[in-house]
N, C-alpha and C. Protein backbone atom coordinates (compact mmCIF):
# COMPACT_ATOMS: atom_id res chain seq x y z
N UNK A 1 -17.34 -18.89 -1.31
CA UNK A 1 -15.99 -18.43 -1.10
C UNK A 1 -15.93 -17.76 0.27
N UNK A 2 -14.79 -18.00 1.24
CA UNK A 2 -14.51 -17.51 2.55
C UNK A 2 -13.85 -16.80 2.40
N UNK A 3 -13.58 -15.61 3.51
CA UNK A 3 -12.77 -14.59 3.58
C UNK A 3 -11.81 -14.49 4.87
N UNK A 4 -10.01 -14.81 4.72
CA UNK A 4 -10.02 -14.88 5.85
C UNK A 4 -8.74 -14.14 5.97
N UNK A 5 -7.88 -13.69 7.35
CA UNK A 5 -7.28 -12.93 7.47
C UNK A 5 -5.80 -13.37 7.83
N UNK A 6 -4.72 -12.34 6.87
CA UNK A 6 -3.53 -12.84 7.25
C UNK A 6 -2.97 -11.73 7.28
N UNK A 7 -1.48 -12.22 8.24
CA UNK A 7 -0.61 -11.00 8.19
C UNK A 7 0.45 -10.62 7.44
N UNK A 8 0.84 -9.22 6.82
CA UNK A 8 1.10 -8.94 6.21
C UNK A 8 2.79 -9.79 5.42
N UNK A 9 3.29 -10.26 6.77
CA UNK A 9 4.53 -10.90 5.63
C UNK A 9 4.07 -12.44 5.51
N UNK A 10 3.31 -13.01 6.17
CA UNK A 10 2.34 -14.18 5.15
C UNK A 10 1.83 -13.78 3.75
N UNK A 11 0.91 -13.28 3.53
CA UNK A 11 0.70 -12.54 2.46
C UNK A 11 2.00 -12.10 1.06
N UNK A 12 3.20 -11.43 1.72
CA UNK A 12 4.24 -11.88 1.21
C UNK A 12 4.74 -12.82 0.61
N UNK A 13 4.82 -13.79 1.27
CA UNK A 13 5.19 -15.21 1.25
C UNK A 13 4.44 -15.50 0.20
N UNK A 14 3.06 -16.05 0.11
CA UNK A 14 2.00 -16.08 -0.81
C UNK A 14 2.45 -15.36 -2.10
N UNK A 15 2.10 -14.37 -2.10
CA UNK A 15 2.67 -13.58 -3.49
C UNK A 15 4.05 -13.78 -4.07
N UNK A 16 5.09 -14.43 -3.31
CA UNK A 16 6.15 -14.40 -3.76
C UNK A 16 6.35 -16.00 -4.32
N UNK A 17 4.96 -16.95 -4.08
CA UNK A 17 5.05 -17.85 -4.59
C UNK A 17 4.18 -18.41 -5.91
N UNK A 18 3.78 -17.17 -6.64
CA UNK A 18 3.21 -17.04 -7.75
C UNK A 18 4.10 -17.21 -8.72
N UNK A 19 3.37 -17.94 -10.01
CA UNK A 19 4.35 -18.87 -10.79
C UNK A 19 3.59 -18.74 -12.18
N UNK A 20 2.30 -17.72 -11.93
CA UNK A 20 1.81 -17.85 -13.46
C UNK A 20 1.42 -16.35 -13.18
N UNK A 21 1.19 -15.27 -13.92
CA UNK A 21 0.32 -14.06 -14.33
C UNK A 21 -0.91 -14.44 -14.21
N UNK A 22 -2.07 -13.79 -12.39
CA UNK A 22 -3.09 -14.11 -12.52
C UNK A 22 -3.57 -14.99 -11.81
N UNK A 23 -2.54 -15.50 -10.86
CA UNK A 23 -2.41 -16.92 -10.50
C UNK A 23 -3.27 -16.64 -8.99
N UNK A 24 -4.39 -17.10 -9.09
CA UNK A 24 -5.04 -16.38 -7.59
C UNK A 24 -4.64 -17.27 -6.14
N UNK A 25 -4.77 -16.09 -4.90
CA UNK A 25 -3.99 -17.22 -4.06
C UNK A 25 -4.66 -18.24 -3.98
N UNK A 26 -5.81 -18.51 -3.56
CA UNK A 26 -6.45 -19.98 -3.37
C UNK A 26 -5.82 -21.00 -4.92
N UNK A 27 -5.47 -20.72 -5.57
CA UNK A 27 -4.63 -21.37 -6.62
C UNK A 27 -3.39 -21.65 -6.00
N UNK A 28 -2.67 -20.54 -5.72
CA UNK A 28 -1.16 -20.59 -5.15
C UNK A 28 -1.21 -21.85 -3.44
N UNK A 29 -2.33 -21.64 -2.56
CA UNK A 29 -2.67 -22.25 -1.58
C UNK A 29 -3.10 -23.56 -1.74
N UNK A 30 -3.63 -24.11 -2.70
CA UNK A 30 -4.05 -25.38 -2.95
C UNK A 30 -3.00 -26.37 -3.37
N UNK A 31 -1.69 -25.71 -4.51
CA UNK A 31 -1.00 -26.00 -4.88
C UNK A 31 0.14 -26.22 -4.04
N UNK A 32 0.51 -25.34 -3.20
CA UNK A 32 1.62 -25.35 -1.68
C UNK A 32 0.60 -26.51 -0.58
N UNK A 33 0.10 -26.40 -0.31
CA UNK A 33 -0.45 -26.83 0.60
C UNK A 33 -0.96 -28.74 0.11
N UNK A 34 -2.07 -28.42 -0.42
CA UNK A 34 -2.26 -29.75 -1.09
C UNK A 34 -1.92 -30.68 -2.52
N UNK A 35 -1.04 -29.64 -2.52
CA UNK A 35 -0.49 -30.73 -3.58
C UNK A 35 -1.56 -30.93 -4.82
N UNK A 36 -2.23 -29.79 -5.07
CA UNK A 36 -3.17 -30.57 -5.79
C UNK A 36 -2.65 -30.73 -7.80
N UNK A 37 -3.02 -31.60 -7.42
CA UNK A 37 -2.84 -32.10 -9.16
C UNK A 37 -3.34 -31.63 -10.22
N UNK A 38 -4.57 -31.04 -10.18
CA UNK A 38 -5.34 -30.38 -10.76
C UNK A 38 -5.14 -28.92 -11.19
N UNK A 39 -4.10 -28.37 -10.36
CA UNK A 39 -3.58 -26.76 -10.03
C UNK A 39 -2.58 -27.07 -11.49
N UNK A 40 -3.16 -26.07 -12.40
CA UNK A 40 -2.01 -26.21 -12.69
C UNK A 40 -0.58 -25.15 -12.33
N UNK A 41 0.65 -26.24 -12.63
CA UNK A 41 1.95 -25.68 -12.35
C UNK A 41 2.89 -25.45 -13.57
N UNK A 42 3.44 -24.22 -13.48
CA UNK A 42 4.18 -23.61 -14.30
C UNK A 42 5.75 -23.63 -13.98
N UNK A 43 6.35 -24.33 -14.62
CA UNK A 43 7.99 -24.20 -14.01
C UNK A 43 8.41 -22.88 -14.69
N UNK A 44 8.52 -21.75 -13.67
CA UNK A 44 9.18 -20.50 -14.15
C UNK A 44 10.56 -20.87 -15.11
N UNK A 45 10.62 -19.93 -15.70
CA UNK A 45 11.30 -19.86 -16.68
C UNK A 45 12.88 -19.09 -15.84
N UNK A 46 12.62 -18.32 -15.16
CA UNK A 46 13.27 -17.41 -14.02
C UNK A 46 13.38 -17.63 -12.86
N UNK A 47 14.23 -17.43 -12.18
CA UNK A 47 14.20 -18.00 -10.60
C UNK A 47 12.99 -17.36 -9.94
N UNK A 48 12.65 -18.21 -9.18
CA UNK A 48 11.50 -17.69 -8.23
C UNK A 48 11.69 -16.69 -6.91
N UNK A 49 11.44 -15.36 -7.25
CA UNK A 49 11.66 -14.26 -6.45
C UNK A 49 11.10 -14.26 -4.86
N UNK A 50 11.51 -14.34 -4.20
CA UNK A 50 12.12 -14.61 -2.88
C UNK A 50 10.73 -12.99 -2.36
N UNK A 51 10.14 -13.49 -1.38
CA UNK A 51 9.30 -13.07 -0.79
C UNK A 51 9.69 -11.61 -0.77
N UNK A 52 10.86 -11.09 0.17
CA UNK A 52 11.62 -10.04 -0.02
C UNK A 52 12.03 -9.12 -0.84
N UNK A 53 12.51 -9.60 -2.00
CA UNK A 53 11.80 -9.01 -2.90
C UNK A 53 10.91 -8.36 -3.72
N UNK A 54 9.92 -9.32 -3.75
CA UNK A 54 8.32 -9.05 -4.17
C UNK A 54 8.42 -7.39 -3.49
N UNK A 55 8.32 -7.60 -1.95
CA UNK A 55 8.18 -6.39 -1.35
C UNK A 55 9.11 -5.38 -1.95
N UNK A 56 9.99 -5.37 -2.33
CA UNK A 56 10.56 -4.33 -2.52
C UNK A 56 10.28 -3.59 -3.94
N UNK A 57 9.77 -4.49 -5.06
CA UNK A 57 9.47 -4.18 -6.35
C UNK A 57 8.15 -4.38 -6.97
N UNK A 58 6.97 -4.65 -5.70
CA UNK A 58 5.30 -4.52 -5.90
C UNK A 58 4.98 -3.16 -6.03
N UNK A 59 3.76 -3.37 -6.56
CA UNK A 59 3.54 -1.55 -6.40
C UNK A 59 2.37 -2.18 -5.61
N UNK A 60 1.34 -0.74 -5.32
CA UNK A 60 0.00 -1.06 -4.38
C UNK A 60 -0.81 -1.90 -5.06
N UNK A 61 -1.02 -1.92 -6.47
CA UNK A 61 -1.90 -2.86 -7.59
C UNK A 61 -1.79 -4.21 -7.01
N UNK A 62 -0.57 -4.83 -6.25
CA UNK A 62 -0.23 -6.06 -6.23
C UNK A 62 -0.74 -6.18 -4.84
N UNK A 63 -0.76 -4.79 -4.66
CA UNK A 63 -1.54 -5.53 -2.69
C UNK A 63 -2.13 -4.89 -2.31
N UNK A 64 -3.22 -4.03 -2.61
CA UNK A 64 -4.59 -3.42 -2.15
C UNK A 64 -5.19 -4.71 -2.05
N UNK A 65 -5.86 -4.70 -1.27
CA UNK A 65 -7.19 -5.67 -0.76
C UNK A 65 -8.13 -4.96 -0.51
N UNK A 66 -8.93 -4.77 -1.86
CA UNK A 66 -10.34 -3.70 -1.55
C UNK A 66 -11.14 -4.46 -0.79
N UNK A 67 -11.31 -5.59 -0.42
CA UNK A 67 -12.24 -5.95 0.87
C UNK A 67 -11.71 -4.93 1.94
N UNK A 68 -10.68 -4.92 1.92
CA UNK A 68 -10.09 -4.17 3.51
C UNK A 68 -10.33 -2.65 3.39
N UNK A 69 -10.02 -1.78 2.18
CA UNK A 69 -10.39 -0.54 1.74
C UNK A 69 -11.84 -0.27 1.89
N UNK A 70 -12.87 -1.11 1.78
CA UNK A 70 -13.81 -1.22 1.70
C UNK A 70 -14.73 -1.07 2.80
N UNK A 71 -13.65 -1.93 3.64
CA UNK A 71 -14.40 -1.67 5.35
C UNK A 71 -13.68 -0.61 5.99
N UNK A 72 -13.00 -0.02 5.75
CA UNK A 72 -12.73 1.56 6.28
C UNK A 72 -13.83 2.02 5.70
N UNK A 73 -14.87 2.46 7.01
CA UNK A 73 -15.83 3.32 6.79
C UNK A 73 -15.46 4.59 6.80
N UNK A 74 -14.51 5.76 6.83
CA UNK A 74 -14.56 6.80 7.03
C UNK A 74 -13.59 7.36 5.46
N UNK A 75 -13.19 8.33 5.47
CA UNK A 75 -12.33 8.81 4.17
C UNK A 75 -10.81 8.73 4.75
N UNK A 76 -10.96 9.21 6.57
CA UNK A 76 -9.75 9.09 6.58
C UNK A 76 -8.71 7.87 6.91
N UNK A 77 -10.06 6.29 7.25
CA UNK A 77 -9.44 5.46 7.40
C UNK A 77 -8.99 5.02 6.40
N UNK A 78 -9.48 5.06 4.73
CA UNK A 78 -9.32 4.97 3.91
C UNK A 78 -8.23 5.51 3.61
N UNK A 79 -7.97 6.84 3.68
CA UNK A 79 -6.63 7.51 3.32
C UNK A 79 -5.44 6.77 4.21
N UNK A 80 -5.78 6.56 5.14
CA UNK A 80 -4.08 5.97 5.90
C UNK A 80 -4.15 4.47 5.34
N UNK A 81 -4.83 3.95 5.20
CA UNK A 81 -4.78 2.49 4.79
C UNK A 81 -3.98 2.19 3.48
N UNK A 82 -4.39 3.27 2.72
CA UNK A 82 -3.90 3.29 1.36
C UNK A 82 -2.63 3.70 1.74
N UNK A 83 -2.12 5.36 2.33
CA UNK A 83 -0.88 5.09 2.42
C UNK A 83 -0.11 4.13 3.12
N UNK A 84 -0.76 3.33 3.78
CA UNK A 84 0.05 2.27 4.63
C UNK A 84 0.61 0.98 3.52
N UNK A 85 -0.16 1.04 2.58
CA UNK A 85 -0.14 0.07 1.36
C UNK A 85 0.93 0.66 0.90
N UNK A 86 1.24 2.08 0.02
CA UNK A 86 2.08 1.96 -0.40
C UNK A 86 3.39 2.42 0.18
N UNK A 87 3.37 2.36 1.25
CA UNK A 87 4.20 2.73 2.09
C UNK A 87 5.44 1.03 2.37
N UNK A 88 4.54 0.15 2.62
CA UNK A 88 4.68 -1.35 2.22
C UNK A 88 5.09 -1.38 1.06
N UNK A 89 4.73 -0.86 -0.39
CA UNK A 89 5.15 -1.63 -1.36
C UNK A 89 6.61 -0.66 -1.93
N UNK A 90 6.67 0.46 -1.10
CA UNK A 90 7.83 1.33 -1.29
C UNK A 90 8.88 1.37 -0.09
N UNK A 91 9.01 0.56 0.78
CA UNK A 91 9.76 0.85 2.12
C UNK A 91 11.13 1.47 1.69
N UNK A 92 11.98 1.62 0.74
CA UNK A 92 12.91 2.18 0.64
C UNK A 92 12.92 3.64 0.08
N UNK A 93 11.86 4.14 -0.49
CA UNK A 93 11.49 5.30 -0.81
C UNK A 93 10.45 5.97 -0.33
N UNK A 94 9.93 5.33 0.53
CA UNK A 94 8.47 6.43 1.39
C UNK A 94 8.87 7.25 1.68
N UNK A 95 10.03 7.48 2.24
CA UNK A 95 10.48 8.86 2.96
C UNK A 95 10.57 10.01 2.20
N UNK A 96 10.36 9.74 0.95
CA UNK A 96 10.44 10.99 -0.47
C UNK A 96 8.79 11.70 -0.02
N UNK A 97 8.06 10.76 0.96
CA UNK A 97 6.84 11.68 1.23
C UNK A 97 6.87 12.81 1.98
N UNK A 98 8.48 13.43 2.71
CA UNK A 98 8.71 14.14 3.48
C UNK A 98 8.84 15.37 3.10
N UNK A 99 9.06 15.19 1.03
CA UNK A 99 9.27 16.51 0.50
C UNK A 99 7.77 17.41 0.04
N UNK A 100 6.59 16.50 0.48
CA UNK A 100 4.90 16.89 0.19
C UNK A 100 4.75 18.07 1.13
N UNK A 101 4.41 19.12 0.37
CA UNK A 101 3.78 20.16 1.06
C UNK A 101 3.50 21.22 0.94
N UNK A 102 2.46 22.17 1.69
CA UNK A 102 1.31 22.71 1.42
C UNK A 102 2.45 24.14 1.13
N UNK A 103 1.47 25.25 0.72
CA UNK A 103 2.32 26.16 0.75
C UNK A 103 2.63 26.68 2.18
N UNK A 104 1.61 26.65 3.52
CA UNK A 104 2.51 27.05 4.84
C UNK A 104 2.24 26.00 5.46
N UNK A 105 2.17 24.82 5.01
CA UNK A 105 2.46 23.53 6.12
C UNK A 105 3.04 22.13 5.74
N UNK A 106 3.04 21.21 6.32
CA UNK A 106 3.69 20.31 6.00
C UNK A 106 2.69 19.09 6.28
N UNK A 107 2.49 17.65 4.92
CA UNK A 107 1.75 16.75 5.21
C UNK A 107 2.43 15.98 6.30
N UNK A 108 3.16 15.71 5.39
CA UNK A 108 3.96 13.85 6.25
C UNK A 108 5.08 14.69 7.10
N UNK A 109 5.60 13.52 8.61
CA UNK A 109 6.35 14.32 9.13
C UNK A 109 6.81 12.80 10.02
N UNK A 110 7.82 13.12 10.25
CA UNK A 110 8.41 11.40 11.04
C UNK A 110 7.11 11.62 12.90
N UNK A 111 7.08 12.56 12.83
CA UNK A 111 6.36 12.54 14.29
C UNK A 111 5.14 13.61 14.60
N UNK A 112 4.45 13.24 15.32
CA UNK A 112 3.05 14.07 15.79
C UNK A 112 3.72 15.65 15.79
N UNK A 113 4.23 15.36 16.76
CA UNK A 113 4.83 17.20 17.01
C UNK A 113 5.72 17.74 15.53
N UNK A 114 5.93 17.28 14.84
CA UNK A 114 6.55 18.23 14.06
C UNK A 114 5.49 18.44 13.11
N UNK A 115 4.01 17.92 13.05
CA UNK A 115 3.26 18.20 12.51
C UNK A 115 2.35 19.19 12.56
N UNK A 116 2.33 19.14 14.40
CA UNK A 116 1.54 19.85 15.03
C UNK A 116 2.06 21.69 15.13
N UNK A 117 3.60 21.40 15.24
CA UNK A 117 4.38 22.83 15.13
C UNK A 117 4.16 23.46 13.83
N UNK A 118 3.80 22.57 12.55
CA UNK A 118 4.15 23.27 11.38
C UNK A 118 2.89 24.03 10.89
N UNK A 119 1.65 23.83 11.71
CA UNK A 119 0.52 24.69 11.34
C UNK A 119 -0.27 24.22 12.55
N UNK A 120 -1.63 24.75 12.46
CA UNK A 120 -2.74 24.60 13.44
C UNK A 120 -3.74 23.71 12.80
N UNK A 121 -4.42 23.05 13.87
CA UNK A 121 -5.23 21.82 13.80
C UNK A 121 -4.85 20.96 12.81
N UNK A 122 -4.11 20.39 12.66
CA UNK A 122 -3.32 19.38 11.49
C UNK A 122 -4.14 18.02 11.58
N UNK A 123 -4.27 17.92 13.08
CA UNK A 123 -4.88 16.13 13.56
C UNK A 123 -4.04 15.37 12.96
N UNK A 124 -2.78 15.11 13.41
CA UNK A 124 -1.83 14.10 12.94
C UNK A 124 -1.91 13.07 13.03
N UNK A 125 -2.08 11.89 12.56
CA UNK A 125 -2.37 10.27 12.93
C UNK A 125 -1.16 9.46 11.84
N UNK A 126 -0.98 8.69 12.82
CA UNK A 126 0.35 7.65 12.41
C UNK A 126 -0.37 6.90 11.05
N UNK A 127 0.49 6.96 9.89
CA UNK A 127 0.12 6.27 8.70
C UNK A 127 1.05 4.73 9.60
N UNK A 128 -0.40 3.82 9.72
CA UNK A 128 -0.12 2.12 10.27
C UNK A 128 1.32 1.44 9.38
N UNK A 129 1.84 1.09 10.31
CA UNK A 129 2.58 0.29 10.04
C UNK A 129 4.36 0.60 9.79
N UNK A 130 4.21 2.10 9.73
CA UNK A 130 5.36 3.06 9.28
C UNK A 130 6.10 3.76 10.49
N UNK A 131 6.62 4.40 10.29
CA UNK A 131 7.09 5.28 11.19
C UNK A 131 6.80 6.77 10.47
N UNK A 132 5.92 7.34 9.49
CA UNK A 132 5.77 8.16 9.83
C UNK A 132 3.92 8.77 10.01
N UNK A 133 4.12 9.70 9.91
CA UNK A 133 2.60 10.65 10.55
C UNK A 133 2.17 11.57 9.29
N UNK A 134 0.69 11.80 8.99
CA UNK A 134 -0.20 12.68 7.86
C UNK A 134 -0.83 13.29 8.85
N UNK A 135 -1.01 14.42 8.23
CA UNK A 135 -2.03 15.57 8.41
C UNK A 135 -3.73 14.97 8.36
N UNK A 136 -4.25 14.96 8.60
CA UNK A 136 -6.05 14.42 8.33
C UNK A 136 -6.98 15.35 8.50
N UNK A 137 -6.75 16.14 8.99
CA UNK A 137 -8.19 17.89 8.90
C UNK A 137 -8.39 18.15 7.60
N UNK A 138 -7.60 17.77 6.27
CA UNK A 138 -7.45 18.31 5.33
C UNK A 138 -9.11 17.82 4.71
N UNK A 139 -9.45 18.56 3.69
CA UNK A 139 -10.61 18.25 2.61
C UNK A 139 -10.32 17.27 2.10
N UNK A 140 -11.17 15.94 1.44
CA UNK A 140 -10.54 15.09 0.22
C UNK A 140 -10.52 15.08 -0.55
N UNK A 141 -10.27 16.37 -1.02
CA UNK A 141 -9.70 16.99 -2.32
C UNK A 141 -8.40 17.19 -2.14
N UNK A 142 -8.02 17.48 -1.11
CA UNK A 142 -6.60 17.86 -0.38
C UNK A 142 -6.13 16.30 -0.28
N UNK A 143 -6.99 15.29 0.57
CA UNK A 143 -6.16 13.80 0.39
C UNK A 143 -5.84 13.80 -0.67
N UNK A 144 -6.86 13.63 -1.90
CA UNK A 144 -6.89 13.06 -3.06
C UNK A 144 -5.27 13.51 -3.68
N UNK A 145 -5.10 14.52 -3.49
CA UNK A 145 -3.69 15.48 -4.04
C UNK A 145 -2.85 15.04 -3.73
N UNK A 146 -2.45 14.79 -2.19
CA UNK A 146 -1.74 14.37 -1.54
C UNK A 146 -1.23 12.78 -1.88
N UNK A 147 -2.33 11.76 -2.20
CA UNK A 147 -2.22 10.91 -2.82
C UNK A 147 -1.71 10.62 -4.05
N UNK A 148 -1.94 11.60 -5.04
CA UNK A 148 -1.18 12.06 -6.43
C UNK A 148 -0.04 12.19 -6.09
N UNK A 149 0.62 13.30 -5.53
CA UNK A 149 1.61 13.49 -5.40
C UNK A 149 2.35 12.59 -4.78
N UNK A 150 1.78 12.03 -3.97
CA UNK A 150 2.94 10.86 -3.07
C UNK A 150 3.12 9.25 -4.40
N UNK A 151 1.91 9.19 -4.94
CA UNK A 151 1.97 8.37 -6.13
C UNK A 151 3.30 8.72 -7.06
N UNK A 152 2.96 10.04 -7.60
CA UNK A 152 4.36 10.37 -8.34
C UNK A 152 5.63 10.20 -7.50
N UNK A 153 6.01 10.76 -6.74
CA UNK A 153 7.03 10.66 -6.18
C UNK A 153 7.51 8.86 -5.74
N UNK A 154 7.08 8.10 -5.88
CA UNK A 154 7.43 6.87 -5.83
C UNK A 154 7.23 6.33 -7.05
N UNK A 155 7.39 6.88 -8.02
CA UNK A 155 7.56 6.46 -9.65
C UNK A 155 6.39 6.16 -10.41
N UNK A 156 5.16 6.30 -9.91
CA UNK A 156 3.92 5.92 -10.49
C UNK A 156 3.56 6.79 -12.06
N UNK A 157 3.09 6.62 -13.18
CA UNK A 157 2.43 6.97 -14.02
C UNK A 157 1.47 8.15 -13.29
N UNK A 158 1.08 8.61 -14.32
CA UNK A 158 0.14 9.91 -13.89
C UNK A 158 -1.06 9.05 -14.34
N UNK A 159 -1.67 8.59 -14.51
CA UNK A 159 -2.54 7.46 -15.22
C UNK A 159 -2.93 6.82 -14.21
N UNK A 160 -1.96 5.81 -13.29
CA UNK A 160 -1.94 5.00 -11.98
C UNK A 160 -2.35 5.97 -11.18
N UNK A 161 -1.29 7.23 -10.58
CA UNK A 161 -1.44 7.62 -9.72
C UNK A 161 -2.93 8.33 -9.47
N UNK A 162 -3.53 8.56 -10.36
CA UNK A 162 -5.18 8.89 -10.56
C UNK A 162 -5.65 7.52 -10.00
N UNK A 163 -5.73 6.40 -10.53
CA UNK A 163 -6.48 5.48 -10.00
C UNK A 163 -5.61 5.46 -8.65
N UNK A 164 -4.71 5.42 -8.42
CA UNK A 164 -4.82 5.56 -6.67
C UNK A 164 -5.62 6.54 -5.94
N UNK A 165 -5.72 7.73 -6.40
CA UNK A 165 -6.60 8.97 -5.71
C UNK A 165 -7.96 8.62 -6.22
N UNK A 166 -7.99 7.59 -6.92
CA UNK A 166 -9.66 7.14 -6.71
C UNK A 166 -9.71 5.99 -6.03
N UNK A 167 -9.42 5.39 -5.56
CA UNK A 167 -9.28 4.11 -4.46
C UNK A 167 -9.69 5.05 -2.86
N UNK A 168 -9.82 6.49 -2.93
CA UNK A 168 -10.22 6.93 -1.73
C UNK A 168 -11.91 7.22 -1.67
């Protein structure tokens, strides 16, 4: 098996052309692509949800790629990666990450400087792909929290949102 790399609204695309529970992409790819006969095909019962979608009503379960979690060697590449995931699978509600925070500081913040004003040594770094910025000096006990909490606040189970703060 090869491992190879795509970008994120390919990937989209892909997932939004899943037609069975389970359906792995090299299944979904063989079947789009080659036609293969052998794949089997499921005529949805439901219209087939439009790439756009997907994104808007995936959670991170549907698009972590622990190969990629995996090669973040550090905790904190790990931590932005993850929020960059669900930051992706929430684009209309990430910004509820703006209400996270410490008792005299603030995690998430649309920009470096308002991070940097709200306490000392914060080390602000852009969560990829977003427009906004995390704190990273913190302990990862402090990620891990931070991760909880940003889990809840985008509707997650307390159950899930644990296995997200263990994905760090």
């Amino acid at each position: 098996m090869k491992t190879i790399e795509i970008d994120d609204e390919l990937y989209q695309y892909i997932a939004g052309q899943t037609q069975k529970i389970g359906e792995s992409a090299s299944e979904i790819l063989r079947r789009l692509l080659l036609g293969d006969a052998d794949a089997e095909v499921v005529v949805p019962t439901e219209p087939v949800v439009a790439a756009a979608e997907v994104t808007l009503n995936s959670n991170i379960f549907d698009l972590i790629n622990k190969q990629d979690l995996q090669a973040e060697s550090s905790v904190v590449g790990r931590f932005l990666f993850i929020l960059s995931t669900l930051a992706r699978a929430h684009k209309k509600q990430f910004d509820k990450v703006l209400d996270i925070k410490g008792r005299n500081r603030l995690y998430f913040g649309r920009t470096a400087e308002e991070l940097s004003e709200a306490g000392s040594s914060t080390n602000p770094k852009p969560i990829p792909n977003t427009g906004f910025w995390v704190i990273t000096n913190s302990n990862t006990t402090r990620k891990k929290m931070m991760l909880t909490e940003t889990a809840i606040k985008l509707g997650y189970s307390e159950q899930d949102a644990e296995r997200i703060r263990d994905l760090l």
